[in-house]
C-alpha atoms as a PDB file:
ATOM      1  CA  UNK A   1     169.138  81.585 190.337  1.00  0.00           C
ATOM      2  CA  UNK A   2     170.335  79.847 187.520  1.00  0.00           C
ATOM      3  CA  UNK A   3     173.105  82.760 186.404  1.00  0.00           C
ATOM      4  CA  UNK A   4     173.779  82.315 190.038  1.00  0.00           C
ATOM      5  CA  UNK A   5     174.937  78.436 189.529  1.00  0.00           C
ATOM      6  CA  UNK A   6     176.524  79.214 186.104  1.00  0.00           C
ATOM      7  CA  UNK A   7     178.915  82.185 188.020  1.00  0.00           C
ATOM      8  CA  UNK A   8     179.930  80.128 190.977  1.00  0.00           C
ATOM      9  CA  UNK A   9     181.428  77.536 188.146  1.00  0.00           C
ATOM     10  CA  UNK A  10     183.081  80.311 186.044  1.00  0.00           C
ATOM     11  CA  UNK A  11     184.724  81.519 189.363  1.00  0.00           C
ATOM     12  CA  UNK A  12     186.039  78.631 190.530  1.00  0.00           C
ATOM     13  CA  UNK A  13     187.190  77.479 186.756  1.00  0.00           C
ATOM     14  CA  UNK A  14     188.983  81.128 186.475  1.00  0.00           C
ATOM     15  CA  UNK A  15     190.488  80.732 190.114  1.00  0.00           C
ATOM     16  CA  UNK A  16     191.887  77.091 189.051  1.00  0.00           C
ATOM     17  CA  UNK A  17     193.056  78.447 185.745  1.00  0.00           C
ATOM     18  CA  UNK A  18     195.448  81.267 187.436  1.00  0.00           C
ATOM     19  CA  UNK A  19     197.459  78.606 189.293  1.00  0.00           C
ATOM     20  CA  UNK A  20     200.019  78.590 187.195  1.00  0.00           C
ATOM     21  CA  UNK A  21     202.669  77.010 188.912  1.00  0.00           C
ATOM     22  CA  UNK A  22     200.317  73.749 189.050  1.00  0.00           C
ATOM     23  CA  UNK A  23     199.891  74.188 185.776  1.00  0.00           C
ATOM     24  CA  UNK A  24     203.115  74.020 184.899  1.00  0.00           C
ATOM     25  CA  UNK A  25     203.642  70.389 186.455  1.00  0.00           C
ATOM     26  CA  UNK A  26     201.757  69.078 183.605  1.00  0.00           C
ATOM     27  CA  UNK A  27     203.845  68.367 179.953  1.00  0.00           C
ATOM     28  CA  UNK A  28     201.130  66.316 178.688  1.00  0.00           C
ATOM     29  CA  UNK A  29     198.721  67.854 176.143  1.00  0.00           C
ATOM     30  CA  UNK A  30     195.714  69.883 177.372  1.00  0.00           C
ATOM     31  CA  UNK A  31     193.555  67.883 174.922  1.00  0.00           C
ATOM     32  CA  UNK A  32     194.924  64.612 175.180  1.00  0.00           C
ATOM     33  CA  UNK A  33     194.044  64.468 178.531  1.00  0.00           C
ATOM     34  CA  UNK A  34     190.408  64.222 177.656  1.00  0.00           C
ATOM     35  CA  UNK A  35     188.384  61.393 178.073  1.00  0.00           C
ATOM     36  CA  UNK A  36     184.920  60.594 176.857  1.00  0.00           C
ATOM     37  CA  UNK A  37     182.382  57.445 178.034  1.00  0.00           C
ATOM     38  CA  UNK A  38     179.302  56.581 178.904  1.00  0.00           C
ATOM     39  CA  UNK A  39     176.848  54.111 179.206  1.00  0.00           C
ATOM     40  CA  UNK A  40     173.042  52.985 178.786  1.00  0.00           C
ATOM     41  CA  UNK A  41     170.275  50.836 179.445  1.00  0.00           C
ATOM     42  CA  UNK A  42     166.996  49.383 177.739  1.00  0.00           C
ATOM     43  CA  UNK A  43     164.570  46.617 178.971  1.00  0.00           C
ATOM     44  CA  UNK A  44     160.814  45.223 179.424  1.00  0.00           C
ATOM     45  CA  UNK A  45     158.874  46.021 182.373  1.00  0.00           C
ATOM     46  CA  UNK A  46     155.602  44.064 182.388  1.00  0.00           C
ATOM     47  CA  UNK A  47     153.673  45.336 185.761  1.00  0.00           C
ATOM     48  CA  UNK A  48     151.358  43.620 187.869  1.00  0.00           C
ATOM     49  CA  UNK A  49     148.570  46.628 187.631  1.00  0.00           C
ATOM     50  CA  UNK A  50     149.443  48.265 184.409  1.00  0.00           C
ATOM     51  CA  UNK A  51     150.214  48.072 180.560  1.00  0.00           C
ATOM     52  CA  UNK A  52     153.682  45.954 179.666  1.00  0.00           C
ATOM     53  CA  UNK A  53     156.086  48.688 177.928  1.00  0.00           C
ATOM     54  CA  UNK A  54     159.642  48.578 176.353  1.00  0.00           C
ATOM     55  CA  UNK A  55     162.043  51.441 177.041  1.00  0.00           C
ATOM     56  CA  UNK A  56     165.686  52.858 176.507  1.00  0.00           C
ATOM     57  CA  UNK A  57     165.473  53.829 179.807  1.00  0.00           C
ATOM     58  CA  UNK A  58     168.836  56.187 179.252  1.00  0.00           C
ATOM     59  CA  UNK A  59     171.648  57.188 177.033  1.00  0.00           C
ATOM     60  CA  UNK A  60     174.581  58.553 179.468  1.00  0.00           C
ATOM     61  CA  UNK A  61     177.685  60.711 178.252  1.00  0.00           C
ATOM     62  CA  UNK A  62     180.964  61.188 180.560  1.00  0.00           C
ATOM     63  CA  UNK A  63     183.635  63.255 179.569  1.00  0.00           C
ATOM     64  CA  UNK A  64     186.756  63.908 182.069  1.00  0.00           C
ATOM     65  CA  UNK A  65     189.519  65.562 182.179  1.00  0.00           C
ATOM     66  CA  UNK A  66     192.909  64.534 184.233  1.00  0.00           C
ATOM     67  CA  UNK A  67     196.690  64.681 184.005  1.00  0.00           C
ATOM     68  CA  UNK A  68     199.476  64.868 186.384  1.00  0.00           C
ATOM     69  CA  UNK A  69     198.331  68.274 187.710  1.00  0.00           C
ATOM     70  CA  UNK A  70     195.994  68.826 190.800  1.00  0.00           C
ATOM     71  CA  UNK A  71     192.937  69.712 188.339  1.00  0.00           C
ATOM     72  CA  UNK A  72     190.490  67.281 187.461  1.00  0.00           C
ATOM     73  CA  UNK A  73     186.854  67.898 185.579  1.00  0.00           C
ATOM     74  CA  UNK A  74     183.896  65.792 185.759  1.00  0.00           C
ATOM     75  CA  UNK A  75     181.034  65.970 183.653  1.00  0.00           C
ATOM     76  CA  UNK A  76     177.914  63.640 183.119  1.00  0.00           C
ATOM     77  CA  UNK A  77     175.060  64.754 180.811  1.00  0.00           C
ATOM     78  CA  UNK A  78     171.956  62.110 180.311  1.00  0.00           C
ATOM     79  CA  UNK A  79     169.171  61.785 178.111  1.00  0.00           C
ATOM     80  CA  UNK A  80     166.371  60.051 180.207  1.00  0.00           C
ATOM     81  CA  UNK A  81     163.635  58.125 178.807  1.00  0.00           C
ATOM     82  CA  UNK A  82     164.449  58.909 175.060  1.00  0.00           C
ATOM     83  CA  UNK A  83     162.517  55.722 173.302  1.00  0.00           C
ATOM     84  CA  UNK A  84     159.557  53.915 175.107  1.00  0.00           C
ATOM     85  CA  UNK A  85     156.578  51.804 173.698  1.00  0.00           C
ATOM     86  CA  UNK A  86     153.284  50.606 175.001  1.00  0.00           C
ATOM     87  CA  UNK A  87     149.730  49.566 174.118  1.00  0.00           C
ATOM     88  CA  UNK A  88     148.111  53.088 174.705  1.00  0.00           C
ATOM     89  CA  UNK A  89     150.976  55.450 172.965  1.00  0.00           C
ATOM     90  CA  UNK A  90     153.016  53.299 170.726  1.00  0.00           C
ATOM     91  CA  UNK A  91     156.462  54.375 170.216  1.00  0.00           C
ATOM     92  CA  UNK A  92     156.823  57.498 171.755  1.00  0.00           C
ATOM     93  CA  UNK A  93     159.686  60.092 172.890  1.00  0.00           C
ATOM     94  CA  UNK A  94     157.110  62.021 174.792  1.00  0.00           C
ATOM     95  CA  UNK A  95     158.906  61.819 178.281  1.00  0.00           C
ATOM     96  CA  UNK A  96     162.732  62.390 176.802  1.00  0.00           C
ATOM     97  CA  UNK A  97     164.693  64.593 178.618  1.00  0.00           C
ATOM     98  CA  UNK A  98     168.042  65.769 178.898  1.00  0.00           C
ATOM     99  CA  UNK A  99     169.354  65.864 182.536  1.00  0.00           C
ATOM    100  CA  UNK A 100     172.794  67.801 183.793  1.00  0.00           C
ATOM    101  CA  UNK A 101     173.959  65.056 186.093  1.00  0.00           C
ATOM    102  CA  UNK A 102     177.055  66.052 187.187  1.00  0.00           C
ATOM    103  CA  UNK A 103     179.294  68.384 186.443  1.00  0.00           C
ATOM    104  CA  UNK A 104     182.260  69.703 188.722  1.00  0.00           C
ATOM    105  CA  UNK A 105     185.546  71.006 189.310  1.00  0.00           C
ATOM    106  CA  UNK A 106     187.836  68.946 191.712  1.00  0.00           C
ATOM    107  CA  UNK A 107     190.703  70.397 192.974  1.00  0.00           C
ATOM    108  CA  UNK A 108     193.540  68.683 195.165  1.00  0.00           C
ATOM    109  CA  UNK A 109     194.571  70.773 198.642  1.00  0.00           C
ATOM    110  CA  UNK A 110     196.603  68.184 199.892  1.00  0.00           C
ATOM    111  CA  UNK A 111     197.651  64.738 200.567  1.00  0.00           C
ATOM    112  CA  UNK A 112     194.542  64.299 202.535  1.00  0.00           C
ATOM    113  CA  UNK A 113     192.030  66.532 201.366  1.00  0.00           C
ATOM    114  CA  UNK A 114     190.428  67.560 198.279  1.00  0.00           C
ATOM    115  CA  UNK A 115     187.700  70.485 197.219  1.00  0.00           C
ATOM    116  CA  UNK A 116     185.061  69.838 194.246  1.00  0.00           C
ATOM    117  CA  UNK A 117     182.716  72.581 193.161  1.00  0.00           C
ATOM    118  CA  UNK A 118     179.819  72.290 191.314  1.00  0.00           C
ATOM    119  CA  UNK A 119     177.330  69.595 190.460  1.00  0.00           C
ATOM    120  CA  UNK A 120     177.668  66.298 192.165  1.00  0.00           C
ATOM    121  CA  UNK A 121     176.543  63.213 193.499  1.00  0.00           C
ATOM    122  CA  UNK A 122     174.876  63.658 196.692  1.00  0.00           C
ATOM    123  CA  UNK A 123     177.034  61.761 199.422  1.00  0.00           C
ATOM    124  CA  UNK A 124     174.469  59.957 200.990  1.00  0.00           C
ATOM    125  CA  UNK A 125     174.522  55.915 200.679  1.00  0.00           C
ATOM    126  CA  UNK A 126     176.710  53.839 198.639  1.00  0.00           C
ATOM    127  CA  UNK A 127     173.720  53.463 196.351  1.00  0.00           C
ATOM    128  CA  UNK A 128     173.248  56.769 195.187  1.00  0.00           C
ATOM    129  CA  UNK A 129     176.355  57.117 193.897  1.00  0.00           C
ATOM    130  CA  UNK A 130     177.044  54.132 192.009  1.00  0.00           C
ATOM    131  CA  UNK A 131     173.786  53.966 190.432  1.00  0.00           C
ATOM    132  CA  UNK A 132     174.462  53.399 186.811  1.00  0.00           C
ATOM    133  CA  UNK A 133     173.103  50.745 185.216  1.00  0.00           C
ATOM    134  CA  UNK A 134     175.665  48.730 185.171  1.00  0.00           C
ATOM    135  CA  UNK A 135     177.301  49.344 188.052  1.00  0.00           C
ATOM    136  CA  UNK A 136     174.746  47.842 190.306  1.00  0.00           C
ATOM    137  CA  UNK A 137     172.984  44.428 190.179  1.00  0.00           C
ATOM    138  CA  UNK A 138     169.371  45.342 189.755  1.00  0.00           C
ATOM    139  CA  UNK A 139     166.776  47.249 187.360  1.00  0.00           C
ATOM    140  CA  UNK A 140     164.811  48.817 189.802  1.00  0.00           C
ATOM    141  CA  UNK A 141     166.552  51.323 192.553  1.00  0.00           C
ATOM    142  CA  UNK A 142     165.660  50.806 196.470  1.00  0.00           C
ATOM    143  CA  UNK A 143     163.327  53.392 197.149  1.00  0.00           C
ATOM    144  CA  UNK A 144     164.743  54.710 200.348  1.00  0.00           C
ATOM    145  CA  UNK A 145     167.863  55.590 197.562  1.00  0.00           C
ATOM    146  CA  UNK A 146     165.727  57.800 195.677  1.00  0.00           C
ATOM    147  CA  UNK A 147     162.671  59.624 197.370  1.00  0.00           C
ATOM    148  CA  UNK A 148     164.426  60.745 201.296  1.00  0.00           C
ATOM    149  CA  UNK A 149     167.203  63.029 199.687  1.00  0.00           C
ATOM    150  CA  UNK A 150     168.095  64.917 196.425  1.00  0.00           C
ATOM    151  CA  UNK A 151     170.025  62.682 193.906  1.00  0.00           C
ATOM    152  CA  UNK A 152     172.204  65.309 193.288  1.00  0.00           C
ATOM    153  CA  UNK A 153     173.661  68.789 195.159  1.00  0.00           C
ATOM    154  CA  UNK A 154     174.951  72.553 193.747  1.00  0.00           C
ATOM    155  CA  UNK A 155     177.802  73.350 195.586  1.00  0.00           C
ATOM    156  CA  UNK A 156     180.416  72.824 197.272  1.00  0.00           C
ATOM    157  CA  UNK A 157     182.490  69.842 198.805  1.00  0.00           C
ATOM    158  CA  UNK A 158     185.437  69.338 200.468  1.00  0.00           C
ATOM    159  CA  UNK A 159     186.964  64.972 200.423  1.00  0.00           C
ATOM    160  CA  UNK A 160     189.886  63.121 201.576  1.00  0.00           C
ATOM    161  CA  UNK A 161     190.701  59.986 203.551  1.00  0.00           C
ATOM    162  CA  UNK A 162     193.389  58.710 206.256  1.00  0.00           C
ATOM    163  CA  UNK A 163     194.847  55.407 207.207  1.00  0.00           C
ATOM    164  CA  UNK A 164     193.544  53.643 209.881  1.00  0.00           C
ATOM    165  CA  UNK A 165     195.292  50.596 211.011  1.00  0.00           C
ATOM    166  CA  UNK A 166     195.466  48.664 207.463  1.00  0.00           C
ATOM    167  CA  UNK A 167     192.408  50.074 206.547  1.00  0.00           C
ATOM    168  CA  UNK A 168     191.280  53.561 205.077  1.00  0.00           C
ATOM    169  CA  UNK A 169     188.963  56.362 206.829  1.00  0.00           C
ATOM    170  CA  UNK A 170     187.098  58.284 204.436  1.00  0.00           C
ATOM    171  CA  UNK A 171     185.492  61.391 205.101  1.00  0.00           C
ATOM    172  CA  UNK A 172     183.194  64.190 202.846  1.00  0.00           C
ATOM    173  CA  UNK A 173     181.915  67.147 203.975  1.00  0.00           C
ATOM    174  CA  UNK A 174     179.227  68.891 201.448  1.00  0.00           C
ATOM    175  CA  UNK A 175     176.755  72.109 201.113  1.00  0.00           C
ATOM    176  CA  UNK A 176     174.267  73.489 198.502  1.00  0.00           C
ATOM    177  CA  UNK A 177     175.135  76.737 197.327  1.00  0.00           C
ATOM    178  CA  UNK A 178     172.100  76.675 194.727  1.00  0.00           C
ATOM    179  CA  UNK A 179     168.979  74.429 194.522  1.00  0.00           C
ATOM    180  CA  UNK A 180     167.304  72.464 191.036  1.00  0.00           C
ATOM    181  CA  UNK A 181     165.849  74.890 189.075  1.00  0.00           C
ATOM    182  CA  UNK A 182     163.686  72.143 186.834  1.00  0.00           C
ATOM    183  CA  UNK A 183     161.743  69.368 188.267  1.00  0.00           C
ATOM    184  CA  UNK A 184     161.673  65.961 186.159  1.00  0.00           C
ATOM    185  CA  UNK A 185     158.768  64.339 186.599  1.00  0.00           C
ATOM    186  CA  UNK A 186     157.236  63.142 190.516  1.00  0.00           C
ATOM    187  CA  UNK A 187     160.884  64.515 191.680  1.00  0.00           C
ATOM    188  CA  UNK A 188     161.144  66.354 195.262  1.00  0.00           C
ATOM    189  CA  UNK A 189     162.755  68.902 194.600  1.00  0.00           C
ATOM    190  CA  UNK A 190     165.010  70.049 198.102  1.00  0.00           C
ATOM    191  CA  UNK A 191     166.876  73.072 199.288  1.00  0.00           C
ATOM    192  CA  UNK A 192     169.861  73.785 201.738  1.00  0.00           C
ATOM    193  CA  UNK A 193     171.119  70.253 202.097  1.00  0.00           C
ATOM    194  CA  UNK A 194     173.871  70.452 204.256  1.00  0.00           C
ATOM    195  CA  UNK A 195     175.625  67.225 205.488  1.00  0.00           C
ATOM    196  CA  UNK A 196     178.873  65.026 206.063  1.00  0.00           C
ATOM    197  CA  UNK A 197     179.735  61.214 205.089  1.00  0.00           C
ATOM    198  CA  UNK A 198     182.036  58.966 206.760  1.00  0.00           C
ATOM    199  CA  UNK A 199     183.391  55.475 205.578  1.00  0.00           C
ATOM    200  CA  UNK A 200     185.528  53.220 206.822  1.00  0.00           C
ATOM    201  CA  UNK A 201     186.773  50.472 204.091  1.00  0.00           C
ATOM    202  CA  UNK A 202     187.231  47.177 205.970  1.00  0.00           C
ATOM    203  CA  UNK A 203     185.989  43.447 205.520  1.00  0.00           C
ATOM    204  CA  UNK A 204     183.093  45.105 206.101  1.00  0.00           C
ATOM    205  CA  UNK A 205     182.526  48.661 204.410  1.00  0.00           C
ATOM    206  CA  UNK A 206     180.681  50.827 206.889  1.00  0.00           C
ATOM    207  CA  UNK A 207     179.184  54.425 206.138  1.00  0.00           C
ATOM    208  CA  UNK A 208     178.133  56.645 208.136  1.00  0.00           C
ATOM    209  CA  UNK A 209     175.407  59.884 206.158  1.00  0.00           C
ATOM    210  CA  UNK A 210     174.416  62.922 208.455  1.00  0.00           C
ATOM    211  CA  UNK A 211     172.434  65.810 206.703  1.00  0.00           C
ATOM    212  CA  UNK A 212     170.066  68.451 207.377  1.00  0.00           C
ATOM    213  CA  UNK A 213     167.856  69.492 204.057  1.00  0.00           C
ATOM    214  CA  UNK A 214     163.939  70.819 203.273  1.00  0.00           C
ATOM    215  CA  UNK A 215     161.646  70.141 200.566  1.00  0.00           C
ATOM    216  CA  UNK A 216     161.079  73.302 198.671  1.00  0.00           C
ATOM    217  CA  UNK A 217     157.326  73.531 199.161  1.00  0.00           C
ATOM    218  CA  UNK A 218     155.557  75.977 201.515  1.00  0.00           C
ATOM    219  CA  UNK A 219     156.101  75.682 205.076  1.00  0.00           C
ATOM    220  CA  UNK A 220     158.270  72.497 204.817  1.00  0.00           C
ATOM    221  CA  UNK A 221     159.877  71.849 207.821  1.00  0.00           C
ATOM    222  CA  UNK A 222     163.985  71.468 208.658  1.00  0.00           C
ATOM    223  CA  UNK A 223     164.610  67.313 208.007  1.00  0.00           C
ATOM    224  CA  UNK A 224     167.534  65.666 209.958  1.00  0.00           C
ATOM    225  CA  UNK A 225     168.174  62.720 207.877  1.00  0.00           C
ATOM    226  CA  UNK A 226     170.480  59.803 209.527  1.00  0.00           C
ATOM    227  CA  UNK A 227     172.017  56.722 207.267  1.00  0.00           C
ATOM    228  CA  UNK A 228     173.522  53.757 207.701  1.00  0.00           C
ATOM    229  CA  UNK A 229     174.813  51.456 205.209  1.00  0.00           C
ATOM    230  CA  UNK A 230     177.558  48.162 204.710  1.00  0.00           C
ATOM    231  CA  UNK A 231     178.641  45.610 201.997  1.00  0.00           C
ATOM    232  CA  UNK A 232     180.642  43.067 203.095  1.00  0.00           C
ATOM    233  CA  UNK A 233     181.839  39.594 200.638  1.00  0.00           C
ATOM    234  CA  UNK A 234     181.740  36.016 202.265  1.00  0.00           C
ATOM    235  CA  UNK A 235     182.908  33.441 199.548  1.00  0.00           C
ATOM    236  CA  UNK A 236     180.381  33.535 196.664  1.00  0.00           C
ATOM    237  CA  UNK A 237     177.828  36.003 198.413  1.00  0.00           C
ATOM    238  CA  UNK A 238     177.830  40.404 198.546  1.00  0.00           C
ATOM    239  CA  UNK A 239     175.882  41.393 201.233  1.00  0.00           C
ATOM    240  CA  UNK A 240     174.340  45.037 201.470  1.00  0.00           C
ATOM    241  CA  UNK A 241     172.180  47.423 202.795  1.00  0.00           C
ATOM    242  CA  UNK A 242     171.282  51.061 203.639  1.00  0.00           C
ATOM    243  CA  UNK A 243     168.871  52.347 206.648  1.00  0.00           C
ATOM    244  CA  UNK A 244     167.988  55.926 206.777  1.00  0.00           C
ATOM    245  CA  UNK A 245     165.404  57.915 209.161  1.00  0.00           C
ATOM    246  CA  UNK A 246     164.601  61.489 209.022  1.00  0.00           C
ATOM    247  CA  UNK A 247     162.855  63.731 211.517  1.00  0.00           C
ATOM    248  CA  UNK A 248     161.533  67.203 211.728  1.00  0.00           C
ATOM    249  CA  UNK A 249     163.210  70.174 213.218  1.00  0.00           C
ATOM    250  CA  UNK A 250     160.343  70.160 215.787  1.00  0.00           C
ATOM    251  CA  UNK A 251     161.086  66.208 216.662  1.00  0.00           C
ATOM    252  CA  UNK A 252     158.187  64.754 214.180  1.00  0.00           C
ATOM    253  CA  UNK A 253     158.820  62.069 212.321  1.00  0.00           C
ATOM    254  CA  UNK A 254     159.713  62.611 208.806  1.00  0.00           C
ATOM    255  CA  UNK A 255     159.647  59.193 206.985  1.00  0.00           C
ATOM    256  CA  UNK A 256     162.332  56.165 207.013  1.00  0.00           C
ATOM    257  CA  UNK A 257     163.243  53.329 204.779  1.00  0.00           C
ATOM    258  CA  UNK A 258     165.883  50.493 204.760  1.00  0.00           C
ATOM    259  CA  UNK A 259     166.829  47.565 202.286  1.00  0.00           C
ATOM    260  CA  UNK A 260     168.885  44.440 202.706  1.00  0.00           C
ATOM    261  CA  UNK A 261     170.197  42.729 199.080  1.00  0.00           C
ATOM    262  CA  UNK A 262     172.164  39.704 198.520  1.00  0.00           C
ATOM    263  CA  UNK A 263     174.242  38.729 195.793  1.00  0.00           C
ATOM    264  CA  UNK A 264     175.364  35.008 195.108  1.00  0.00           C
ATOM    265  CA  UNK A 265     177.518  33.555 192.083  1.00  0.00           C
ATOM    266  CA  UNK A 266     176.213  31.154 190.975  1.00  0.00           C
ATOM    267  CA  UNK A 267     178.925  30.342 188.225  1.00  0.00           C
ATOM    268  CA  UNK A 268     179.556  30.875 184.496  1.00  0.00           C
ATOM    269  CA  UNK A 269     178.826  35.275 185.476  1.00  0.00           C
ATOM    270  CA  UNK A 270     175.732  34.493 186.597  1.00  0.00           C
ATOM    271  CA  UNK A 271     174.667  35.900 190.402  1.00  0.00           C
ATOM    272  CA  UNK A 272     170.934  34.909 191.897  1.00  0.00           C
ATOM    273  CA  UNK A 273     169.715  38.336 193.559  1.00  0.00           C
ATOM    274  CA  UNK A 274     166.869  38.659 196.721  1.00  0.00           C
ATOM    275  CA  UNK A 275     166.421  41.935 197.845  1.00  0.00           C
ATOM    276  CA  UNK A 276     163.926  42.948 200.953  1.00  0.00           C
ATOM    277  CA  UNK A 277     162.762  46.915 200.900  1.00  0.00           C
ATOM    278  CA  UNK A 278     160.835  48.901 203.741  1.00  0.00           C
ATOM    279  CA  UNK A 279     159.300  52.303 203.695  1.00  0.00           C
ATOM    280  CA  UNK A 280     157.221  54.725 205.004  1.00  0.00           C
ATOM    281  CA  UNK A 281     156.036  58.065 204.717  1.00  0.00           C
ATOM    282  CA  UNK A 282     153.606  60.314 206.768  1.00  0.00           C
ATOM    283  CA  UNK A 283     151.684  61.572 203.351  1.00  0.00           C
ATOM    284  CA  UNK A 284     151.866  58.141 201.564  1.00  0.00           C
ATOM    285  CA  UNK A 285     152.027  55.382 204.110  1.00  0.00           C
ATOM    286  CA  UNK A 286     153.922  52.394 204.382  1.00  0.00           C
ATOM    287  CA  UNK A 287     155.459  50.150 201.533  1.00  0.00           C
ATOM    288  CA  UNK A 288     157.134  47.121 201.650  1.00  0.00           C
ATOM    289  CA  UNK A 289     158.555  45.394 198.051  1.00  0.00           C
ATOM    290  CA  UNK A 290     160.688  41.927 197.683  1.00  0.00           C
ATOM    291  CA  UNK A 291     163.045  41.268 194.951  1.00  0.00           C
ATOM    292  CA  UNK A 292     164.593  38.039 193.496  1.00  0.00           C
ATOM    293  CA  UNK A 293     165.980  37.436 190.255  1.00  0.00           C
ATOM    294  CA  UNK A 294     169.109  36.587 188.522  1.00  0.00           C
ATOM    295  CA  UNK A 295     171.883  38.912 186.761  1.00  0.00           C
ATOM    296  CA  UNK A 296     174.656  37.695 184.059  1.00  0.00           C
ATOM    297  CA  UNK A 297     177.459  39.347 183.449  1.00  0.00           C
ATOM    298  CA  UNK A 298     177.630  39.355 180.030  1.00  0.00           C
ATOM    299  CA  UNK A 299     180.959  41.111 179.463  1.00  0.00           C
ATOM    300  CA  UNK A 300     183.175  43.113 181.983  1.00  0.00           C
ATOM    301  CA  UNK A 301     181.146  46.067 180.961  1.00  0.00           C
ATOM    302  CA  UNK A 302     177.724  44.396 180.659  1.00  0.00           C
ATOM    303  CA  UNK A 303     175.280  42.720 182.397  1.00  0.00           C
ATOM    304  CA  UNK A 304     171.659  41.024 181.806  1.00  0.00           C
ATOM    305  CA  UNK A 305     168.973  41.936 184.797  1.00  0.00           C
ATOM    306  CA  UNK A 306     165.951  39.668 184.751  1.00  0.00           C
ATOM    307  CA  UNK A 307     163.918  39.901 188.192  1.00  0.00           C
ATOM    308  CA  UNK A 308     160.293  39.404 190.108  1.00  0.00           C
ATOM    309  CA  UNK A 309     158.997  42.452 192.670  1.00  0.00           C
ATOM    310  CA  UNK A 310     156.404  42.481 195.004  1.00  0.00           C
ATOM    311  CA  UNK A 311     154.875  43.558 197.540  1.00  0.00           C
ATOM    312  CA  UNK A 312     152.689  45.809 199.332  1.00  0.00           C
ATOM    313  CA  UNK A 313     151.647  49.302 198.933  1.00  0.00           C
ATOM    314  CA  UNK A 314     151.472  51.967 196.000  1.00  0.00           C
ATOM    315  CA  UNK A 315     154.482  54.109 195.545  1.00  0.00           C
ATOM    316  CA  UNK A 316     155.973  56.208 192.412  1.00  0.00           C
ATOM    317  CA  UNK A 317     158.158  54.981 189.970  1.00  0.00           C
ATOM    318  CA  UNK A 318     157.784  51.697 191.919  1.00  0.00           C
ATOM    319  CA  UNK A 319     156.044  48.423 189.934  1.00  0.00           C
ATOM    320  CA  UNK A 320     155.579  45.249 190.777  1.00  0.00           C
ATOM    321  CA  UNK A 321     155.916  42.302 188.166  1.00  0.00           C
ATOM    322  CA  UNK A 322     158.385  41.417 185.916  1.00  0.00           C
ATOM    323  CA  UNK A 323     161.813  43.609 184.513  1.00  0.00           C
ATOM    324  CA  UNK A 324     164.024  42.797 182.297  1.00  0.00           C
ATOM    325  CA  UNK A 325     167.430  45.021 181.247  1.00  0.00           C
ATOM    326  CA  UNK A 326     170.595  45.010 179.365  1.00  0.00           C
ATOM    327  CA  UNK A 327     173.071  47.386 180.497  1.00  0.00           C
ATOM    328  CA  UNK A 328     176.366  48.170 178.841  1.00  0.00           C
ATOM    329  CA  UNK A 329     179.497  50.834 179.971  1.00  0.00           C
ATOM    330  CA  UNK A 330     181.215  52.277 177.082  1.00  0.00           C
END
């Protein structure tokens, strides 16, 4: 399955590479029209049921590629978890590993519509694909982000947007062509996710996530998975949030969560956070978790994340207490 994955890229890289007359629309240097970034994130996560630890929670590479010509690369490779420490193991590198985030091929049809190939972002929420650390306000990820829907897809996608009055229609359209081959850690791993996005950028952002997927277990059923989400500004305060529901092929329900955050600047880079979560699952139950804290932008490219969680119920990858992070883009 995997040589599978690795041909699909090499044919649509050899396909790009024989357009010659787009090509030839580019006088600037192959190799000066690299680029390489990155970024990463460490903190202090002192739980209300378990042993306080202190983690690099990743190291991030980016590398892209982009001139004048209709070719542009993407490619993300992460090393997660490479440095933690607690009471029971001590310093330890025991749960590194090194994850393939993205890595695609876009490729521009027209004014209005674009085709990417390979590994990307699954289109489903705003949060899920801005997640980096410090692109986004908070340690901790909603979990109705991170446990309805694969973070990432194999395959292929096809992009673009339109004006709409003074404001801009976006639309994706996306399908697996190859599932994960590893699991990392309590991940779901899914199969044939198939599904469309639609945003419309106004005072208030509104998307729009319809997808069909299945867990790749035995006898997992077809999910439908519906999503809303918005941000909107309002003089010092962001306002967000993202709904989704899924059901079964057969009309059973298949599990549902939703958050609501606010952001409000305080002054002097600092923003005071409050975020409410709720989900629920038909094998684990129902959860609900609260959020406030405060984040300080340190630099353009930094900020400092100190907040409190609780809540109810027991979910992975989900504490409640006190976390602390620095995160910095580079």
């Amino acid at each position: 399955m995997f040589k599978r994955f690795i041909y699909l890229i090499a044919s649509v890289t050899s396909l790009l590479g024989l357009c010659k007359p787009t090509w030839a629309e580019d006088n600037t240097n192959f190799w000066d029209s690299f680029a390489l970034g990155g970024y990463s994130s460490a903190g202090v996560e002192i739980p209300r049921d378990s042993t306080a630890r202190a983690f690099i929670n990743e190291v991030s590479f980016i590398l892209t590629w982009q001139n004048e010509s209709r070719i542009k690369f993407f490619g993300e490779f992460e090393l997660e978890d490479p440095l933690q420490w607690n009471d029971d193991q001590g310093l330890t590198t025991r749960d590194a590993y090194l994850d393939l985030e993205r890595f695609y091929f876009d490729y521009n049809l027209s004014e209005k519509l674009n085709l990417r190939a390979g590994r990307f972002l699954t289109p489903a929420g705003r949060w899920n694909l801005i997640h980096a650390a410090p692109l986004v306000w908070t340690s901790t990820r909603p979990i109705s982000t991170r446990l309805l829907f694969p973070s990432s897809v194999n395959g292929l996608m096809l992009y673009g947007s339109v004006p709409y009055k003074e404001y801009a229609f976006e639309y994706t359209f996306f399908a697996e062509g190859l599932k994960d081959q590893i699991r990392d850690d309590n991940e779901i791993i899914y199969k044939h996710v198939n599904g469309a996005r639609f945003t419309l950028n106004a005072p208030i952002n509104i998307g729009l996530t319809l997808a069909t997927l299945q867990e790749d277990k035995p006898l997992s059923p077809t999910y439908r998975l519906f999503g809303l989400d918005f941000i909107t500004h309002l003089g010092n305060w962001e306002l967000s949030g993202e709904g989704f529901y899924r059901n079964t092929n057969k009309g059973n329900d298949g599990s549902s969560g939703a958050y609501l955050q606010s952001a409000y600047h305080l002054g002097n880079e600092w923003y005071w956070l409050t975020r409410l979560e709720t989900f629920d699952h038909p094998d684990t139950g129902s959860a609900e978790r609260w959020l406030i804290g405060a984040t300080k932008r340190v630099k353009p490219n930094q900020l400092l994340k100190l907040e409190f969680v609780g809540g109810s119920g027991e979910l992975p990858d989900s504490p409640r207490g006190f976390i602390g992070s620095f995160a910095v883009l580079f």
